[in-house]
Protein backbone atom coordinates (compact mmCIF):
# COMPACT_ATOMS: atom_id res chain seq x y z
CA UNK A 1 5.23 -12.11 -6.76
CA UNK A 2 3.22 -12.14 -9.81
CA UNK A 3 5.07 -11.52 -12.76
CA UNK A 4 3.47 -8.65 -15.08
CA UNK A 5 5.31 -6.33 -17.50
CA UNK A 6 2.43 -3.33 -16.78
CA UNK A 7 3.61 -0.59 -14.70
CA UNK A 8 3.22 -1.34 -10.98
CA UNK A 9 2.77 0.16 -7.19
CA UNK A 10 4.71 -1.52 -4.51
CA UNK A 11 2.94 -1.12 -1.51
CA UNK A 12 5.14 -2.07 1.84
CA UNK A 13 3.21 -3.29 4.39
CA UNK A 14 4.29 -2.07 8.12
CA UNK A 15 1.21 -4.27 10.02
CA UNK A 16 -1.05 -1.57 8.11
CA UNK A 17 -5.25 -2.00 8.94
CA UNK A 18 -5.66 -0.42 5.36
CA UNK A 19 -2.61 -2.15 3.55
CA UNK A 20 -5.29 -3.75 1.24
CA UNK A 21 -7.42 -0.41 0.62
CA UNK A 22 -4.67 1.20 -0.02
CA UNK A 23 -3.88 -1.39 -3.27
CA UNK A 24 -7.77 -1.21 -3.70
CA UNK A 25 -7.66 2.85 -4.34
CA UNK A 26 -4.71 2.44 -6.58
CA UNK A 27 -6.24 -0.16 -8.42
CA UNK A 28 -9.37 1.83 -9.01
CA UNK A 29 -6.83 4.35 -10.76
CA UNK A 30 -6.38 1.87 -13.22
CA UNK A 31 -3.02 1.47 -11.64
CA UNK A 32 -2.07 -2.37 -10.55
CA UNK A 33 -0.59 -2.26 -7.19
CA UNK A 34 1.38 -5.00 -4.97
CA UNK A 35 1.41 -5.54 -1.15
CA UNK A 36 4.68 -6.49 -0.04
CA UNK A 37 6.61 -7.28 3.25
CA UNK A 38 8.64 -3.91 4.45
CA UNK A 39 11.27 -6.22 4.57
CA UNK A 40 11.65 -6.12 0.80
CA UNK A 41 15.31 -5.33 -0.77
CA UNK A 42 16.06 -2.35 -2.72
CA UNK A 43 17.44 -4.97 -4.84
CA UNK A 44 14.29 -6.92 -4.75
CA UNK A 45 12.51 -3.75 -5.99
CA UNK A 46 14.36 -2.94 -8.55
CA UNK A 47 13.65 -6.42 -9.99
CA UNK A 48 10.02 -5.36 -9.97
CA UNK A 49 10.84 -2.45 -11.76
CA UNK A 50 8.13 -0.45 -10.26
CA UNK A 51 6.37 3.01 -11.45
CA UNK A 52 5.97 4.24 -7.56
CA UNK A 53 6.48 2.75 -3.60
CA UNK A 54 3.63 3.79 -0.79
CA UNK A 55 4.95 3.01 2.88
CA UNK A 56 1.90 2.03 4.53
CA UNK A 57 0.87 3.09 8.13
CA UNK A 58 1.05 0.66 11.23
CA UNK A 59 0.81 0.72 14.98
CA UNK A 60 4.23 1.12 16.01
CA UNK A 61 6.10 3.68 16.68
CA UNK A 62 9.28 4.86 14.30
CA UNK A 63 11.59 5.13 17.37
CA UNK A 64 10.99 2.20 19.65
CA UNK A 65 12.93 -0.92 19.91
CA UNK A 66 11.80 -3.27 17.56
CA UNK A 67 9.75 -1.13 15.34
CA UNK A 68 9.70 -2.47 11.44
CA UNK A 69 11.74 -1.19 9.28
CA UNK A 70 12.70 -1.15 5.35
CA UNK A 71 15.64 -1.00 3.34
CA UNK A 72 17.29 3.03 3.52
CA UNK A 73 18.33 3.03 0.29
CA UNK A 74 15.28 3.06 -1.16
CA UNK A 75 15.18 6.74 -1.19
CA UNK A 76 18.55 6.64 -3.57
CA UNK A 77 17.01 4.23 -5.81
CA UNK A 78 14.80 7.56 -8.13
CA UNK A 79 11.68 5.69 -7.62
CA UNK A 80 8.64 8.04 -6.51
CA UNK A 81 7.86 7.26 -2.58
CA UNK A 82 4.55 7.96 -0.61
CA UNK A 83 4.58 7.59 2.78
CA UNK A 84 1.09 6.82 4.85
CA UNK A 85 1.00 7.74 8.65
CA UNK A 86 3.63 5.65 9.68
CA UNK A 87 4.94 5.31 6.78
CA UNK A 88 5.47 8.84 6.25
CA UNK A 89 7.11 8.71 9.59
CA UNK A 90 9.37 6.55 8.87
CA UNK A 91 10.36 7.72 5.34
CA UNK A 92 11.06 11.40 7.10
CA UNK A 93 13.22 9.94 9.88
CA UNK A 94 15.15 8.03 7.52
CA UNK A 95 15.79 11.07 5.65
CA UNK A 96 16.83 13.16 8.87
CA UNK A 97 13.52 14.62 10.71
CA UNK A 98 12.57 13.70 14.10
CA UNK A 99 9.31 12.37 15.05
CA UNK A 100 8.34 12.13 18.64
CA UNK A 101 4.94 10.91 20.69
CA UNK A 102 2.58 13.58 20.66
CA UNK A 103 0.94 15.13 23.45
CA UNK A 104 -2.41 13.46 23.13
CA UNK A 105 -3.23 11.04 20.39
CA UNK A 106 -5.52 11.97 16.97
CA UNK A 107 -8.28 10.10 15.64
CA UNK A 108 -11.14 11.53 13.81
CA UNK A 109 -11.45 14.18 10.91
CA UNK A 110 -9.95 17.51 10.90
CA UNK A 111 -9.18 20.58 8.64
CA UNK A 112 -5.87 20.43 7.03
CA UNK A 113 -4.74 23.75 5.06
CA UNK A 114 -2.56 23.27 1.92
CA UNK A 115 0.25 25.38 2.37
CA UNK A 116 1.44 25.76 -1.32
CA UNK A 117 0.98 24.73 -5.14
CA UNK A 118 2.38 21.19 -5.30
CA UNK A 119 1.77 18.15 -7.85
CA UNK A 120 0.92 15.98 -4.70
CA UNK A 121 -2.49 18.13 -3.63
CA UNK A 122 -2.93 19.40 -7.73
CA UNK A 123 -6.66 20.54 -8.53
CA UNK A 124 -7.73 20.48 -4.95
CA UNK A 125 -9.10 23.17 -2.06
CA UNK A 126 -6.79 25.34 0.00
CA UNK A 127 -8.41 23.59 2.94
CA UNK A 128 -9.36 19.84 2.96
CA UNK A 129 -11.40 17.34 5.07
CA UNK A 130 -8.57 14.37 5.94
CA UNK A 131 -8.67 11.51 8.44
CA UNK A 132 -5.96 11.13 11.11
CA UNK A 133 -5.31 8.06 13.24
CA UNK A 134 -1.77 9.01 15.05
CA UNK A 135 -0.06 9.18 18.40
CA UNK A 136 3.29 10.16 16.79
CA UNK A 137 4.36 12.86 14.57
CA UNK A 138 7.51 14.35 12.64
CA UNK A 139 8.34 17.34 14.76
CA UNK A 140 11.15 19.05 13.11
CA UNK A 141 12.28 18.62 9.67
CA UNK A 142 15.65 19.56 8.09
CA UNK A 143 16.19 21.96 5.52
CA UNK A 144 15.99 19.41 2.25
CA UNK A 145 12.02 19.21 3.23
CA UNK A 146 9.38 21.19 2.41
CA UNK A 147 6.08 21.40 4.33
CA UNK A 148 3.33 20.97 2.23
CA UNK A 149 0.19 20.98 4.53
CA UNK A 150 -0.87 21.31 8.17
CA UNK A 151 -3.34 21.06 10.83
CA UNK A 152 -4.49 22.71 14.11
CA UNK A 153 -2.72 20.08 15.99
CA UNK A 154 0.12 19.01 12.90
CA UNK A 155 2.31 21.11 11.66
CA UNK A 156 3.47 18.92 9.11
CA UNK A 157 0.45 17.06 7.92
CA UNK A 158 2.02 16.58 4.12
CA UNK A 159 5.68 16.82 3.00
CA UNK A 160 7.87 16.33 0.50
CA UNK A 161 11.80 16.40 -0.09
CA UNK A 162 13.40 18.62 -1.86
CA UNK A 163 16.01 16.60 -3.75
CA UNK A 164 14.56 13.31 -3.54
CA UNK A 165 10.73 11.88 -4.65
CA UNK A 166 9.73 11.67 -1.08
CA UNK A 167 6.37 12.86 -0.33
CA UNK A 168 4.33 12.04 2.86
CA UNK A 169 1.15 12.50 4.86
CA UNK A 170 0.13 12.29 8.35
CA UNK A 171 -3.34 11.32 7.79
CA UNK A 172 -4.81 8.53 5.64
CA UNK A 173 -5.73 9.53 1.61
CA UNK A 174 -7.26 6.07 1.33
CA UNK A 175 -10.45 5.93 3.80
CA UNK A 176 -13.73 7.78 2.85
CA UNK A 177 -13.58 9.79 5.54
CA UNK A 178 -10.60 12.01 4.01
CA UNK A 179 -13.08 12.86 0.72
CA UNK A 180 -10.50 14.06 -1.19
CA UNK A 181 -7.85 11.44 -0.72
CA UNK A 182 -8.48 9.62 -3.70
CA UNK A 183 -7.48 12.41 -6.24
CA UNK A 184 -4.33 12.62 -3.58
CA UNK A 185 -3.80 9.02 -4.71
CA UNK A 186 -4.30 9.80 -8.18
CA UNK A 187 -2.32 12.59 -7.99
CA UNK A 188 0.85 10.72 -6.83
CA UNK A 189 0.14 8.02 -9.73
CA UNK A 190 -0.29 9.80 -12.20
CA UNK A 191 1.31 13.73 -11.40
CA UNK A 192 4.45 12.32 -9.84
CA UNK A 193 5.10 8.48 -10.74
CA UNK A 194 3.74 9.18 -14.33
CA UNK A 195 1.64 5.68 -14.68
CA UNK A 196 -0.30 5.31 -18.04
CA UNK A 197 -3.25 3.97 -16.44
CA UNK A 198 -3.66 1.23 -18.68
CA UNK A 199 -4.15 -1.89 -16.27
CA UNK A 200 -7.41 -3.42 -15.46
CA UNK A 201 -8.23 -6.19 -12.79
CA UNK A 202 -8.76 -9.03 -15.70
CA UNK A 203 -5.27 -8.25 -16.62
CA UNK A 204 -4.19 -9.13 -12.70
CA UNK A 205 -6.21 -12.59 -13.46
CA UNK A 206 -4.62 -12.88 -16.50
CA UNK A 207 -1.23 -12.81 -15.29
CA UNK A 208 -2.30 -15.37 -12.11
CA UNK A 209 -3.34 -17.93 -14.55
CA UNK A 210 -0.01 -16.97 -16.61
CA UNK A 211 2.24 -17.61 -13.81
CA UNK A 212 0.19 -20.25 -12.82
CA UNK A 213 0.78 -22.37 -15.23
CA UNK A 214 4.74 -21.64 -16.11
CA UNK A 215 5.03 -22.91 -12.44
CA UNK A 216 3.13 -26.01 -12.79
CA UNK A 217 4.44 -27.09 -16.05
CA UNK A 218 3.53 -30.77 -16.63
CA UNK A 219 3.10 -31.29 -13.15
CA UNK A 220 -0.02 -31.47 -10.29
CA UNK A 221 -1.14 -29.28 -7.98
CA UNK A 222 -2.54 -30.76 -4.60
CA UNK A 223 -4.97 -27.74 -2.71
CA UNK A 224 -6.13 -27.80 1.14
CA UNK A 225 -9.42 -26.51 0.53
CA UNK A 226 -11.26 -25.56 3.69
CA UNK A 227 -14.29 -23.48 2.26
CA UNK A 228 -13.25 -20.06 3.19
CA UNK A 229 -12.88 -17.51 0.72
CA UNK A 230 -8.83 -17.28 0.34
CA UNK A 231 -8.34 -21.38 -0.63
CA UNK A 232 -12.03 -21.16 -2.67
CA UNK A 233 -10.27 -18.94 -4.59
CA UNK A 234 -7.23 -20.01 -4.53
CA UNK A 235 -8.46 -23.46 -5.36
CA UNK A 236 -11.06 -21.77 -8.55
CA UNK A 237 -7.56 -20.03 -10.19
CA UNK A 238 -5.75 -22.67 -9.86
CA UNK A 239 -8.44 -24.99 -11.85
CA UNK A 240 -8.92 -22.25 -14.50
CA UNK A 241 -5.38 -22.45 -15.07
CA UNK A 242 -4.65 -26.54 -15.48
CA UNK A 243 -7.92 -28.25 -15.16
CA UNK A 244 -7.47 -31.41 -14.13
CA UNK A 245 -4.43 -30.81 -12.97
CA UNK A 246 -5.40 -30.08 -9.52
CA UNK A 247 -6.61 -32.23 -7.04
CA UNK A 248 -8.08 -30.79 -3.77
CA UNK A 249 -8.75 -32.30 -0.58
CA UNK A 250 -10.99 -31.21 1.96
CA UNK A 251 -10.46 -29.63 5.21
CA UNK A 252 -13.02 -29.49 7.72
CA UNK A 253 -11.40 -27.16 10.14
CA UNK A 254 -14.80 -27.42 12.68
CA UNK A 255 -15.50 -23.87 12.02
CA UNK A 256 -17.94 -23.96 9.37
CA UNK A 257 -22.31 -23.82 9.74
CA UNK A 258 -24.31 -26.81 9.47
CA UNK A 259 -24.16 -28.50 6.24
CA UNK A 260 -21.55 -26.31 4.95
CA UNK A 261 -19.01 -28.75 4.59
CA UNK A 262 -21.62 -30.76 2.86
CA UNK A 263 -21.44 -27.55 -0.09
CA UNK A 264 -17.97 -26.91 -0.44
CA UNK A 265 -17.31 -31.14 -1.12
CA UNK A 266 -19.98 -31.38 -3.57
């Protein structure tokens, strides 16, 4: 991990499609974010000191054999949690609520009514325009939750917990096609996990070059460069940060166009 002293988002990844929009929209909040494995500590994340967690979605389901998983006692740890799809799935059964297959699987937009006054939908419609993608879905919940929204085919489309700073929705704040989510986002940044909103991407580069270079030290840095965006990238950060330093070789993996290779050596 990058080090940085600004306020941060963890973001655990459960095989997520959006795991990287999802630290996009938070980002755009002025907000820097971090993707993580779900496999992360509550140790580990206390280290990072973070201002808010967001459990991403994934395809699994929350009760099958080999389904991921993260650390339970993250919900003692005081930090503000979001939980996206599957993530909110998983944060509720953690916590006690029971999610089962539903009858037929959801994808497309739908209506979701607000239910009450809460800092999670603050500023927004009573009904709302959201995106679901789900086969699963919490199906009871025990008395320390509180439903927050719901759907013709959801009954518990948002939630949060009573005594702890679990919130969660069914459907995904992060895609265009849920037109509000983005103030939902902002809403949880800045309404619930009180961020400043004082971080901007140059500070993210900032800090790579930073880290960068307390790693290296005196040393060298040898790159596989193979053309593609990540090591081209990879490869350009590295350089701004020790120069000469680095030494990269080539890798012609076969998969590039004609005369390509001929670009990225020269």
């Amino acid at each position: 991990m990058i080090e940085d002293k600004k306020e941060k988002i963890l973001i655990l990844d459960f095989g997520s499609q959006y795991a990287q929009l999802i630290a996009r929209r938070v980002r755009e909040h002025n907000v820097c974010s971090e993707i993580v494995s779900h496999k992360i500590t509550a140790e580990q994340i206390l280290k990072n000191n973070p201002k808010g967690i967001i459990l991403s979605g994934g395809p699994a389901s929350v009760y099958t054999k080999n389904a991921p998983q993260c650390d339970e006692t993250i919900a003692t740890l005081g930090i503000p949690i979001l939980g996206i799809c599957y993530g909110m799935q998983l944060g509720c059964q953690m916590l006690g609520a029971t999610v089962q297959p539903t009858a037929a699987r959801e994808y497309g937009r739908t209506t979701c009514t607000l239910n009450n006054e809460n800092k999670l939908f603050k500023s927004m419609d009573k009904d709302i325009t959201v995106w679901m993608s789900h086969g699963d879905q919490v199906i009871e919940l025990p008395p320390d939750f509180e439903s927050l929204a719901c759907t013709k085919n959801c009954p518990y489309a948002a939630v949060k917990h009573r005594k702890k700073a679990f919130y969660g929705v069914q459907f995904h704040p992060e895609v265009t096609h849920t037109p509000q989510g983005s103030q939902i986002i902002r809403n949880f940044l800045y309404e619930i996990c009180g961020c400043a909103g004082d971080w901007k991407m140059r500070s993210y580069i900032e800090n790579a070059l930073t880290d960068i270079r307390r790693q290296v030290g005196d040393g060298r840095v040898v790159c596989g460069l193979s053309g593609g965006v990540d090591s081209a990238v990879t490869a350009a950060l590295i350089h701004k940060a020790i120069g000469n330093h680095l030494s990269c070789i080539f890798v012609d993996n076969g998969l590039l166009r004609n005369y390509e290779a001929d670009e990225v050596i020269t």
